[in-house]
PDB file of N, CA and C in Angstrom:
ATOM      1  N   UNK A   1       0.836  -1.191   0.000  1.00  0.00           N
ATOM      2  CA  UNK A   1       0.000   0.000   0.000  1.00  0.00           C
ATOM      3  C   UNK A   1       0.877   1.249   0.000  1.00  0.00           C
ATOM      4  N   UNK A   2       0.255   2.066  -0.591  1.00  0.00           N
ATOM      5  CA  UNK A   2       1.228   3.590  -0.894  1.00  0.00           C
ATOM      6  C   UNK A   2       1.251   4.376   0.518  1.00  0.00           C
ATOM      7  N   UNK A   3       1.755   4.503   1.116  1.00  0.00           N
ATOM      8  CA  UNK A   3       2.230   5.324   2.213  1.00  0.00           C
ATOM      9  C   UNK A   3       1.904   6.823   1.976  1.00  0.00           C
ATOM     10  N   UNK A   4       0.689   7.313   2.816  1.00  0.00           N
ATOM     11  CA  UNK A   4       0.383   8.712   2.396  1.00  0.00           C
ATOM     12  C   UNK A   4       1.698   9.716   2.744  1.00  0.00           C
ATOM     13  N   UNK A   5       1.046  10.840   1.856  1.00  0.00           N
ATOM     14  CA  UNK A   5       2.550  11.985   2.318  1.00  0.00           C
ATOM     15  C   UNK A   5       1.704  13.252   2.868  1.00  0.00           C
ATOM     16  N   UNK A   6       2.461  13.726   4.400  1.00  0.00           N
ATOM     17  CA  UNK A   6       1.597  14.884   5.049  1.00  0.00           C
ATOM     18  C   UNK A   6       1.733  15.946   3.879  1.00  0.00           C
ATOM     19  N   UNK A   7       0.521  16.501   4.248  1.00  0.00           N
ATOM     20  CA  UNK A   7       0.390  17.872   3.390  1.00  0.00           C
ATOM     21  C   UNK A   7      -0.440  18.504   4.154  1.00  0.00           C
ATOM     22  N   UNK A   8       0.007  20.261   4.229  1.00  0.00           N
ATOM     23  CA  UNK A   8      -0.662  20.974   4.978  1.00  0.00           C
ATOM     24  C   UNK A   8      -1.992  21.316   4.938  1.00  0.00           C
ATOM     25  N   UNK A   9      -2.903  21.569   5.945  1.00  0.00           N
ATOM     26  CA  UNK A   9      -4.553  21.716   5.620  1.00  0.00           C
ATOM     27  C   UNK A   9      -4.558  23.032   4.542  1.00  0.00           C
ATOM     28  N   UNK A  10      -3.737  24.106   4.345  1.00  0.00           N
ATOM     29  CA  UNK A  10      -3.583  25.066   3.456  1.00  0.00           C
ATOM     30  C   UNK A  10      -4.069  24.194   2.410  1.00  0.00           C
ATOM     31  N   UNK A  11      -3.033  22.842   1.893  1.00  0.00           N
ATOM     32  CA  UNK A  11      -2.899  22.725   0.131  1.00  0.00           C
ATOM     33  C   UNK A  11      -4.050  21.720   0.191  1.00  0.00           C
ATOM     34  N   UNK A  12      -5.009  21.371   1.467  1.00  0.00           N
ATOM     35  CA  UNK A  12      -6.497  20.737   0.760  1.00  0.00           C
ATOM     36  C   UNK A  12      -7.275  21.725   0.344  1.00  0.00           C
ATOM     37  N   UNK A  13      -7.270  22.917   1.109  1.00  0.00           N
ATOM     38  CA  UNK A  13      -8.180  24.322   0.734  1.00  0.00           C
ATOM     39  C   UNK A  13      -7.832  24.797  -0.447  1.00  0.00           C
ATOM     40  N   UNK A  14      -6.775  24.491  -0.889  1.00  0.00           N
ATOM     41  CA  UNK A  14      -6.251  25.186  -2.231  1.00  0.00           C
ATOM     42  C   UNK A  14      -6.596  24.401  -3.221  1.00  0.00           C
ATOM     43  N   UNK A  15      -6.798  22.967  -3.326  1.00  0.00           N
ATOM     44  CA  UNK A  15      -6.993  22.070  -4.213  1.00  0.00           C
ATOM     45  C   UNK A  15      -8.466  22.031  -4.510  1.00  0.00           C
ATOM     46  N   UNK A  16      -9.272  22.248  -3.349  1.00  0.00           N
ATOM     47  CA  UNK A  16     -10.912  22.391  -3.307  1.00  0.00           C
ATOM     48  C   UNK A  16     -11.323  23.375  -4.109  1.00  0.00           C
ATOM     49  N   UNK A  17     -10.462  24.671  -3.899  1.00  0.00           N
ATOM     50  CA  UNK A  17     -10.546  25.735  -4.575  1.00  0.00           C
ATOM     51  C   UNK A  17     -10.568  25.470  -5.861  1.00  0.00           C
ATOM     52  N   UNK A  18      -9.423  25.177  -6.395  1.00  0.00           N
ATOM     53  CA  UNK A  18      -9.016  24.447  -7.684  1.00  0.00           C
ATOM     54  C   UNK A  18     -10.116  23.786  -8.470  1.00  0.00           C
ATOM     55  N   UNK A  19     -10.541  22.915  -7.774  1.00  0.00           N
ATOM     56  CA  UNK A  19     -11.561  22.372  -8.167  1.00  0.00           C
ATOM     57  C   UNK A  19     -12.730  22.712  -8.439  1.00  0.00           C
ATOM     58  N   UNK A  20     -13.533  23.507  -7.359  1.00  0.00           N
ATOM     59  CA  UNK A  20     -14.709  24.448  -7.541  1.00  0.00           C
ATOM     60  C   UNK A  20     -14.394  25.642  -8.613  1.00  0.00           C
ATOM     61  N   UNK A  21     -13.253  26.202  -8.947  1.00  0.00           N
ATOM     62  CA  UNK A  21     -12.993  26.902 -10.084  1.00  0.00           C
ATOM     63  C   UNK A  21     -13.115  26.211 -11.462  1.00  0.00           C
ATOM     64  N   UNK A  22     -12.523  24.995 -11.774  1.00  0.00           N
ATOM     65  CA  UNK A  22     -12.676  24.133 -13.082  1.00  0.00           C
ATOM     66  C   UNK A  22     -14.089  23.918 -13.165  1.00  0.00           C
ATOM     67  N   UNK A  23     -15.092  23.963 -12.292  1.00  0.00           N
ATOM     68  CA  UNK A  23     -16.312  23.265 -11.750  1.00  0.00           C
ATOM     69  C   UNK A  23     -16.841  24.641 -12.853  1.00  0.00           C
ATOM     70  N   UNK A  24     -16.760  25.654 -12.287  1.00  0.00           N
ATOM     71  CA  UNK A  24     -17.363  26.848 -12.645  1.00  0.00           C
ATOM     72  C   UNK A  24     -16.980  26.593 -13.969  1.00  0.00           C
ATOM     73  N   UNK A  25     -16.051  27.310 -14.458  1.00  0.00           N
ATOM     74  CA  UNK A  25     -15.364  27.461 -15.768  1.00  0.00           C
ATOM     75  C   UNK A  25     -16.215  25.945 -16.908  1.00  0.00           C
ATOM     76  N   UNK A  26     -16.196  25.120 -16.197  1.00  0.00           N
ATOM     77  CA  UNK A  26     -16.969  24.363 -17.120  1.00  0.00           C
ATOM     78  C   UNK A  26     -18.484  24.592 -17.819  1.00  0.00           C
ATOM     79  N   UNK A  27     -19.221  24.957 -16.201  1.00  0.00           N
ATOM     80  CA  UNK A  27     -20.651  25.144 -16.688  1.00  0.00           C
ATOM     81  C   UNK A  27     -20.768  26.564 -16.816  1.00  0.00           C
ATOM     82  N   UNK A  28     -19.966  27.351 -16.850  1.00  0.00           N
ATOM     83  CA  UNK A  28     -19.885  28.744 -17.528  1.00  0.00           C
ATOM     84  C   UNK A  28     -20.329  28.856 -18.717  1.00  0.00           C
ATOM     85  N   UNK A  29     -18.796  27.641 -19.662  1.00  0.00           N
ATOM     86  CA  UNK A  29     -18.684  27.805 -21.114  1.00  0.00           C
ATOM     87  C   UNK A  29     -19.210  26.791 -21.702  1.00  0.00           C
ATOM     88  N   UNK A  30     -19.962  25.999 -20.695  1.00  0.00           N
ATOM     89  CA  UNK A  30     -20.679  24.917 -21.465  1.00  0.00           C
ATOM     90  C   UNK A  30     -19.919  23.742 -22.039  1.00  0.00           C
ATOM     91  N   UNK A  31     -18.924  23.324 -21.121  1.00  0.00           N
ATOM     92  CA  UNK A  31     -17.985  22.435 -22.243  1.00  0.00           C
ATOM     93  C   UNK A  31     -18.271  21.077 -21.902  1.00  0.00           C
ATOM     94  N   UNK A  32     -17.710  20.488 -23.029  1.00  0.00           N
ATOM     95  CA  UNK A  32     -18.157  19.610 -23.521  1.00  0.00           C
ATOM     96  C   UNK A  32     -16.406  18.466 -22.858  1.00  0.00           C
ATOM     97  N   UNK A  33     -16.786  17.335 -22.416  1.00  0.00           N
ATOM     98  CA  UNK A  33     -15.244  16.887 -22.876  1.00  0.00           C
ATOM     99  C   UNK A  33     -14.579  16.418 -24.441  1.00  0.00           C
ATOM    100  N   UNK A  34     -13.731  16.331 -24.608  1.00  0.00           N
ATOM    101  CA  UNK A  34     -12.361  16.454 -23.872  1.00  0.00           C
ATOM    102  C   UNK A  34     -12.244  18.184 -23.832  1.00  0.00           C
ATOM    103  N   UNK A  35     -12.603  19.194 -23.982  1.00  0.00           N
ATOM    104  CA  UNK A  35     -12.554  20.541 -23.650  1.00  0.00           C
ATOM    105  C   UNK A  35     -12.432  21.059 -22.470  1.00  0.00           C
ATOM    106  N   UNK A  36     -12.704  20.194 -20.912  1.00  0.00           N
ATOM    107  CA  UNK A  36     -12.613  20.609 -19.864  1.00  0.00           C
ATOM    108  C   UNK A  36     -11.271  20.704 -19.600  1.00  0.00           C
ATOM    109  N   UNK A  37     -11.041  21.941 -18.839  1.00  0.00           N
ATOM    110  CA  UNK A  37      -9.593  22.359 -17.826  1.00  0.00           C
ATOM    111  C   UNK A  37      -9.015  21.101 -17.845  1.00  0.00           C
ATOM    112  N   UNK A  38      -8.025  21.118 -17.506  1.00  0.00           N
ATOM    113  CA  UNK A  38      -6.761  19.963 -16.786  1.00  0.00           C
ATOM    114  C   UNK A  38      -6.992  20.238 -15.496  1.00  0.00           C
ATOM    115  N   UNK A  39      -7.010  18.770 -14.820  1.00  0.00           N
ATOM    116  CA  UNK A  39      -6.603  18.526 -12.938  1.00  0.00           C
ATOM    117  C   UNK A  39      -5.963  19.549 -12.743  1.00  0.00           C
ATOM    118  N   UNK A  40      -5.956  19.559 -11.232  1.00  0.00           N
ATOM    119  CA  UNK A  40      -4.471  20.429 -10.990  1.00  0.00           C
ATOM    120  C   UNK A  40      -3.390  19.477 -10.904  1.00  0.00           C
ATOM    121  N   UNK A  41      -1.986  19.175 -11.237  1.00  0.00           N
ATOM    122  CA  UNK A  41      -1.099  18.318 -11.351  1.00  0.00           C
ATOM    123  C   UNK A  41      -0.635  17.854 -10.167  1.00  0.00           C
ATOM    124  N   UNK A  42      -0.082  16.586 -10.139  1.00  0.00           N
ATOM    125  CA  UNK A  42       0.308  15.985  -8.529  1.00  0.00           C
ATOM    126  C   UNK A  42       1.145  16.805  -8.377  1.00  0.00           C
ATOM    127  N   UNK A  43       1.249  17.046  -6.714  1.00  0.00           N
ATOM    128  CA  UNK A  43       2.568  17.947  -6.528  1.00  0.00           C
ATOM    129  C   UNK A  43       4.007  17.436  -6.076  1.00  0.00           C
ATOM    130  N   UNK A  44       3.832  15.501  -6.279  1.00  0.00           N
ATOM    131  CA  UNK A  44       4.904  14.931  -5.470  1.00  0.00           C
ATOM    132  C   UNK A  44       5.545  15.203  -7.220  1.00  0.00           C
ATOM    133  N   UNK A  45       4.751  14.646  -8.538  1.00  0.00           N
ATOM    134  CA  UNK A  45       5.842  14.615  -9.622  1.00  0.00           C
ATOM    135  C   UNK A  45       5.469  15.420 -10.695  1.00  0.00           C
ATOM    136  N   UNK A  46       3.952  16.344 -10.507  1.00  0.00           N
ATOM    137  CA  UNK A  46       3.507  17.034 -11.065  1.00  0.00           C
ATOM    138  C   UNK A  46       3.210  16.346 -12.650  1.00  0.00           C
ATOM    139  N   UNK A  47       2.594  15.217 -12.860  1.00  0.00           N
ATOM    140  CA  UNK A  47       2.310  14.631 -13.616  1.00  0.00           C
ATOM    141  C   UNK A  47       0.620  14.881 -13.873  1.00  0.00           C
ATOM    142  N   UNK A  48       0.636  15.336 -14.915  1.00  0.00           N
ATOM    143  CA  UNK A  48      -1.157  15.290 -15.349  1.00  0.00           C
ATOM    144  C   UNK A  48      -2.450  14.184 -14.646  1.00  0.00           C
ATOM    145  N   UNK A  49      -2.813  14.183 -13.779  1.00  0.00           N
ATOM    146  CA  UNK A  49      -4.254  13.510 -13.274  1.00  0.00           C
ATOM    147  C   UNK A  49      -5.025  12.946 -14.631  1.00  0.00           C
ATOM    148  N   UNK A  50      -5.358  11.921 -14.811  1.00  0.00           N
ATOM    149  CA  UNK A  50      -6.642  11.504 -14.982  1.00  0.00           C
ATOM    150  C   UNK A  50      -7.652  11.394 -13.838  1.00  0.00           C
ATOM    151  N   UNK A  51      -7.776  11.490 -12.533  1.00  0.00           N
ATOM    152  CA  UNK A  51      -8.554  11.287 -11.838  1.00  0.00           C
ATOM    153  C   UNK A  51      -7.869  11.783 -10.314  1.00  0.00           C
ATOM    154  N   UNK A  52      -8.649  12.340  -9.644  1.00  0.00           N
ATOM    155  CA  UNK A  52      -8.393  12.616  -8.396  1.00  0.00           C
ATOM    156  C   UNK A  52      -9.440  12.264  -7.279  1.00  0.00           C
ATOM    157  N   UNK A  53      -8.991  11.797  -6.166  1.00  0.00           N
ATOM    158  CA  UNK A  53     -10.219  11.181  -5.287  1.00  0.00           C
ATOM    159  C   UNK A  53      -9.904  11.516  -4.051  1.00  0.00           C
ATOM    160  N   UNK A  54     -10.542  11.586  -3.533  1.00  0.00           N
ATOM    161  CA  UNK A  54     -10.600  12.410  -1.840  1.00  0.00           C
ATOM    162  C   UNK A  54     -11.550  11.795  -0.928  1.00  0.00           C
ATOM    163  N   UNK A  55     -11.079  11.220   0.635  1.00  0.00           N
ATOM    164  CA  UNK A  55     -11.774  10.850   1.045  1.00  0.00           C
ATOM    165  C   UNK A  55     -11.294  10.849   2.808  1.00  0.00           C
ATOM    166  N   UNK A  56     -12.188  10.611   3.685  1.00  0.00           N
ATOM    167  CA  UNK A  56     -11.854  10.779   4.749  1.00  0.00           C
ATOM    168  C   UNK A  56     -11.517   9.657   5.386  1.00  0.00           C
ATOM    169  N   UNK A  57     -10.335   9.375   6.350  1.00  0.00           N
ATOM    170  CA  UNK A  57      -9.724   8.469   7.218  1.00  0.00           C
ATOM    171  C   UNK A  57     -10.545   7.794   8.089  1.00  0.00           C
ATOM    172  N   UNK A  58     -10.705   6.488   8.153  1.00  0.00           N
ATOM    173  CA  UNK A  58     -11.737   6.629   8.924  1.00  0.00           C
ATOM    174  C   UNK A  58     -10.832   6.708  10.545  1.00  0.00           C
ATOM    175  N   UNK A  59     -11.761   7.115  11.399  1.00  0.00           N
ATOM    176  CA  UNK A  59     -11.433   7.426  13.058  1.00  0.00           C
ATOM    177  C   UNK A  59     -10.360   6.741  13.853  1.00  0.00           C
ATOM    178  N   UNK A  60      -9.246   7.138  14.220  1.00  0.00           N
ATOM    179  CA  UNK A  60      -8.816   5.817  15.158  1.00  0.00           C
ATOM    180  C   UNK A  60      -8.416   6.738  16.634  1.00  0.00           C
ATOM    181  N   UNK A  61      -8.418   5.561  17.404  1.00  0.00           N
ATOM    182  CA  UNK A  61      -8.400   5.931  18.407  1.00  0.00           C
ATOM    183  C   UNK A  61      -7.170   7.042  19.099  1.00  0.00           C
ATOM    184  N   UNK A  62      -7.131   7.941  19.538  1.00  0.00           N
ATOM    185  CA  UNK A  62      -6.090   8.812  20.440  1.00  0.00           C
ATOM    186  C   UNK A  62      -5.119   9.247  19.602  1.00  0.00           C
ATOM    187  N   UNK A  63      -6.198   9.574  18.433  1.00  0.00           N
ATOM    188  CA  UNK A  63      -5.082  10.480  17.233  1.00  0.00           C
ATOM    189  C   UNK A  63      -5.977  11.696  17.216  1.00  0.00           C
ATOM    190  N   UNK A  64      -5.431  13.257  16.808  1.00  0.00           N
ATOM    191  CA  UNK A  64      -5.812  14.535  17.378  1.00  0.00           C
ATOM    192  C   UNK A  64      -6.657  14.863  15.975  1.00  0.00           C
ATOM    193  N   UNK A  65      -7.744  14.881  15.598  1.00  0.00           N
ATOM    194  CA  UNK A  65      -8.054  15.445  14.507  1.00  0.00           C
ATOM    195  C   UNK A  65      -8.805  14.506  13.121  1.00  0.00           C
ATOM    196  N   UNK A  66      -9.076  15.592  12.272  1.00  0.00           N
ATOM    197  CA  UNK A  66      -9.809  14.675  10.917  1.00  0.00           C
ATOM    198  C   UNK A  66      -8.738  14.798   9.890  1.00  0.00           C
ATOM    199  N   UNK A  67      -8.625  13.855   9.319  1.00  0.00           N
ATOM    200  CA  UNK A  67      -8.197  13.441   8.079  1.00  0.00           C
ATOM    201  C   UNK A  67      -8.603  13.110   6.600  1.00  0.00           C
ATOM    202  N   UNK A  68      -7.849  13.714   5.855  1.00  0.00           N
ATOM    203  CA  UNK A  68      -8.276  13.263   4.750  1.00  0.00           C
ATOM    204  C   UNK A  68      -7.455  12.777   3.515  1.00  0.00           C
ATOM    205  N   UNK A  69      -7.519  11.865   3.030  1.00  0.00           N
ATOM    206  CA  UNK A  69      -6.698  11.604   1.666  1.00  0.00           C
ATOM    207  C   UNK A  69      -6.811  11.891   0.736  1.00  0.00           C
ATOM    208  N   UNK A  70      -6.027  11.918  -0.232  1.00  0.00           N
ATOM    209  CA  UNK A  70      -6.228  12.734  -1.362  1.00  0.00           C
ATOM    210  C   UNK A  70      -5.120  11.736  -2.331  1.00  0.00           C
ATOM    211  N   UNK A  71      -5.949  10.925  -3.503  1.00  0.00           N
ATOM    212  CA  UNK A  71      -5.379  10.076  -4.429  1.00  0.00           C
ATOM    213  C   UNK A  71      -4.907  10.785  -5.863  1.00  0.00           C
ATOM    214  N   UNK A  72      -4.036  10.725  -6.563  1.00  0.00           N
ATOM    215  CA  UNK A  72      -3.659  10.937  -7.929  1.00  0.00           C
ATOM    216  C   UNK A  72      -3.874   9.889  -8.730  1.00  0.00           C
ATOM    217  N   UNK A  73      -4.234   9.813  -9.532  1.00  0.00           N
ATOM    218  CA  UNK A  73      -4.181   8.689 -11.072  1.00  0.00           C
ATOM    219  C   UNK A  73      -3.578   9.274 -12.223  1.00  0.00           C
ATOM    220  N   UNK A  74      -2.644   8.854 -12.874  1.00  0.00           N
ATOM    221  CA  UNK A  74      -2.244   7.322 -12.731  1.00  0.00           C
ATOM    222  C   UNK A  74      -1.186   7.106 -11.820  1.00  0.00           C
ATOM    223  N   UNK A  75      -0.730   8.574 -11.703  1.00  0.00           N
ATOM    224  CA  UNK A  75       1.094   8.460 -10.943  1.00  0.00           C
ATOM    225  C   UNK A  75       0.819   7.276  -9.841  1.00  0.00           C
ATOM    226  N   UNK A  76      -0.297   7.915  -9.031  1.00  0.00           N
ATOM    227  CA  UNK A  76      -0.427   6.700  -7.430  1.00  0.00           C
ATOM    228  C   UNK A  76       0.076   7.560  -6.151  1.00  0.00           C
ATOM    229  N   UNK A  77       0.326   8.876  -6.582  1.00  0.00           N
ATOM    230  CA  UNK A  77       0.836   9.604  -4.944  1.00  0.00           C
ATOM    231  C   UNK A  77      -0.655   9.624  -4.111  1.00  0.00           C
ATOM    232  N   UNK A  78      -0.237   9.416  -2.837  1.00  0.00           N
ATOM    233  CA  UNK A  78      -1.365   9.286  -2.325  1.00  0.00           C
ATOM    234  C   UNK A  78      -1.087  10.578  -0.725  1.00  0.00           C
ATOM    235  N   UNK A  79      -1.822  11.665  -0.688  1.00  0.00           N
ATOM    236  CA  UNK A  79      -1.437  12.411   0.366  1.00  0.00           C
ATOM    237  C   UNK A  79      -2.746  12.404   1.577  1.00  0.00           C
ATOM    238  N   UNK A  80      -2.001  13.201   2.386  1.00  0.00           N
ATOM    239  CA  UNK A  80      -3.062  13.530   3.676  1.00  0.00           C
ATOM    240  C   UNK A  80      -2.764  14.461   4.344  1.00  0.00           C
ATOM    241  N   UNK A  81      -4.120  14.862   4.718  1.00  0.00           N
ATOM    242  CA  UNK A  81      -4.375  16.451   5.310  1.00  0.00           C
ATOM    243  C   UNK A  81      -5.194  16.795   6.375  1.00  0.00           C
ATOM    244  N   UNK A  82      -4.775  17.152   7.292  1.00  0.00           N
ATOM    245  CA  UNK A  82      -5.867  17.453   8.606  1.00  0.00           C
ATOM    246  C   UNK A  82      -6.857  18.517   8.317  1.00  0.00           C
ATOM    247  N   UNK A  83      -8.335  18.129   8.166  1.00  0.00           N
ATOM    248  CA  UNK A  83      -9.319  18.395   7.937  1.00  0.00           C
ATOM    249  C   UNK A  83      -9.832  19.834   9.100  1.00  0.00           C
ATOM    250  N   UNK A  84     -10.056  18.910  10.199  1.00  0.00           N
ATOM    251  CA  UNK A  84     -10.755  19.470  11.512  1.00  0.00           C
ATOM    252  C   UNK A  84      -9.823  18.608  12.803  1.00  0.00           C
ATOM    253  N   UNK A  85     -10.125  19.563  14.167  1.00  0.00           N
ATOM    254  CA  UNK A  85      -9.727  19.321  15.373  1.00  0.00           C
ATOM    255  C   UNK A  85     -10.523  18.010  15.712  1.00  0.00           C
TER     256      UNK A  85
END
Protein backbone atom coordinates (compact mmCIF):
# COMPACT_ATOMS: atom_id res chain seq x y z
CA UNK A 1 0.00 0.00 0.00
CA UNK A 2 1.23 3.59 -0.89
CA UNK A 3 2.23 5.32 2.21
CA UNK A 4 0.38 8.71 2.40
CA UNK A 5 2.55 11.98 2.32
CA UNK A 6 1.60 14.88 5.05
CA UNK A 7 0.39 17.87 3.39
CA UNK A 8 -0.66 20.97 4.98
CA UNK A 9 -4.55 21.72 5.62
CA UNK A 10 -3.58 25.07 3.46
CA UNK A 11 -2.90 22.73 0.13
CA UNK A 12 -6.50 20.74 0.76
CA UNK A 13 -8.18 24.32 0.73
CA UNK A 14 -6.25 25.19 -2.23
CA UNK A 15 -6.99 22.07 -4.21
CA UNK A 16 -10.91 22.39 -3.31
CA UNK A 17 -10.55 25.74 -4.58
CA UNK A 18 -9.02 24.45 -7.68
CA UNK A 19 -11.56 22.37 -8.17
CA UNK A 20 -14.71 24.45 -7.54
CA UNK A 21 -12.99 26.90 -10.08
CA UNK A 22 -12.68 24.13 -13.08
CA UNK A 23 -16.31 23.27 -11.75
CA UNK A 24 -17.36 26.85 -12.65
CA UNK A 25 -15.36 27.46 -15.77
CA UNK A 26 -16.97 24.36 -17.12
CA UNK A 27 -20.65 25.14 -16.69
CA UNK A 28 -19.89 28.74 -17.53
CA UNK A 29 -18.68 27.81 -21.11
CA UNK A 30 -20.68 24.92 -21.46
CA UNK A 31 -17.98 22.44 -22.24
CA UNK A 32 -18.16 19.61 -23.52
CA UNK A 33 -15.24 16.89 -22.88
CA UNK A 34 -12.36 16.45 -23.87
CA UNK A 35 -12.55 20.54 -23.65
CA UNK A 36 -12.61 20.61 -19.86
CA UNK A 37 -9.59 22.36 -17.83
CA UNK A 38 -6.76 19.96 -16.79
CA UNK A 39 -6.60 18.53 -12.94
CA UNK A 40 -4.47 20.43 -10.99
CA UNK A 41 -1.10 18.32 -11.35
CA UNK A 42 0.31 15.98 -8.53
CA UNK A 43 2.57 17.95 -6.53
CA UNK A 44 4.90 14.93 -5.47
CA UNK A 45 5.84 14.62 -9.62
CA UNK A 46 3.51 17.03 -11.06
CA UNK A 47 2.31 14.63 -13.62
CA UNK A 48 -1.16 15.29 -15.35
CA UNK A 49 -4.25 13.51 -13.27
CA UNK A 50 -6.64 11.50 -14.98
CA UNK A 51 -8.55 11.29 -11.84
CA UNK A 52 -8.39 12.62 -8.40
CA UNK A 53 -10.22 11.18 -5.29
CA UNK A 54 -10.60 12.41 -1.84
CA UNK A 55 -11.77 10.85 1.04
CA UNK A 56 -11.85 10.78 4.75
CA UNK A 57 -9.72 8.47 7.22
CA UNK A 58 -11.74 6.63 8.92
CA UNK A 59 -11.43 7.43 13.06
CA UNK A 60 -8.82 5.82 15.16
CA UNK A 61 -8.40 5.93 18.41
CA UNK A 62 -6.09 8.81 20.44
CA UNK A 63 -5.08 10.48 17.23
CA UNK A 64 -5.81 14.54 17.38
CA UNK A 65 -8.05 15.44 14.51
CA UNK A 66 -9.81 14.68 10.92
CA UNK A 67 -8.20 13.44 8.08
CA UNK A 68 -8.28 13.26 4.75
CA UNK A 69 -6.70 11.60 1.67
CA UNK A 70 -6.23 12.73 -1.36
CA UNK A 71 -5.38 10.08 -4.43
CA UNK A 72 -3.66 10.94 -7.93
CA UNK A 73 -4.18 8.69 -11.07
CA UNK A 74 -2.24 7.32 -12.73
CA UNK A 75 1.09 8.46 -10.94
CA UNK A 76 -0.43 6.70 -7.43
CA UNK A 77 0.84 9.60 -4.94
CA UNK A 78 -1.36 9.29 -2.32
CA UNK A 79 -1.44 12.41 0.37
CA UNK A 80 -3.06 13.53 3.68
CA UNK A 81 -4.38 16.45 5.31
CA UNK A 82 -5.87 17.45 8.61
CA UNK A 83 -9.32 18.39 7.94
CA UNK A 84 -10.76 19.47 11.51
CA UNK A 85 -9.73 19.32 15.37
Amino acid sequence: MNTPIDMPTSWLAELDEEARRREDEIVRFVLQQPDYPPLPGCPECDVQPTEIRQWVEDPVFDVDGVYAQVGFKPCGHLFRARTAV
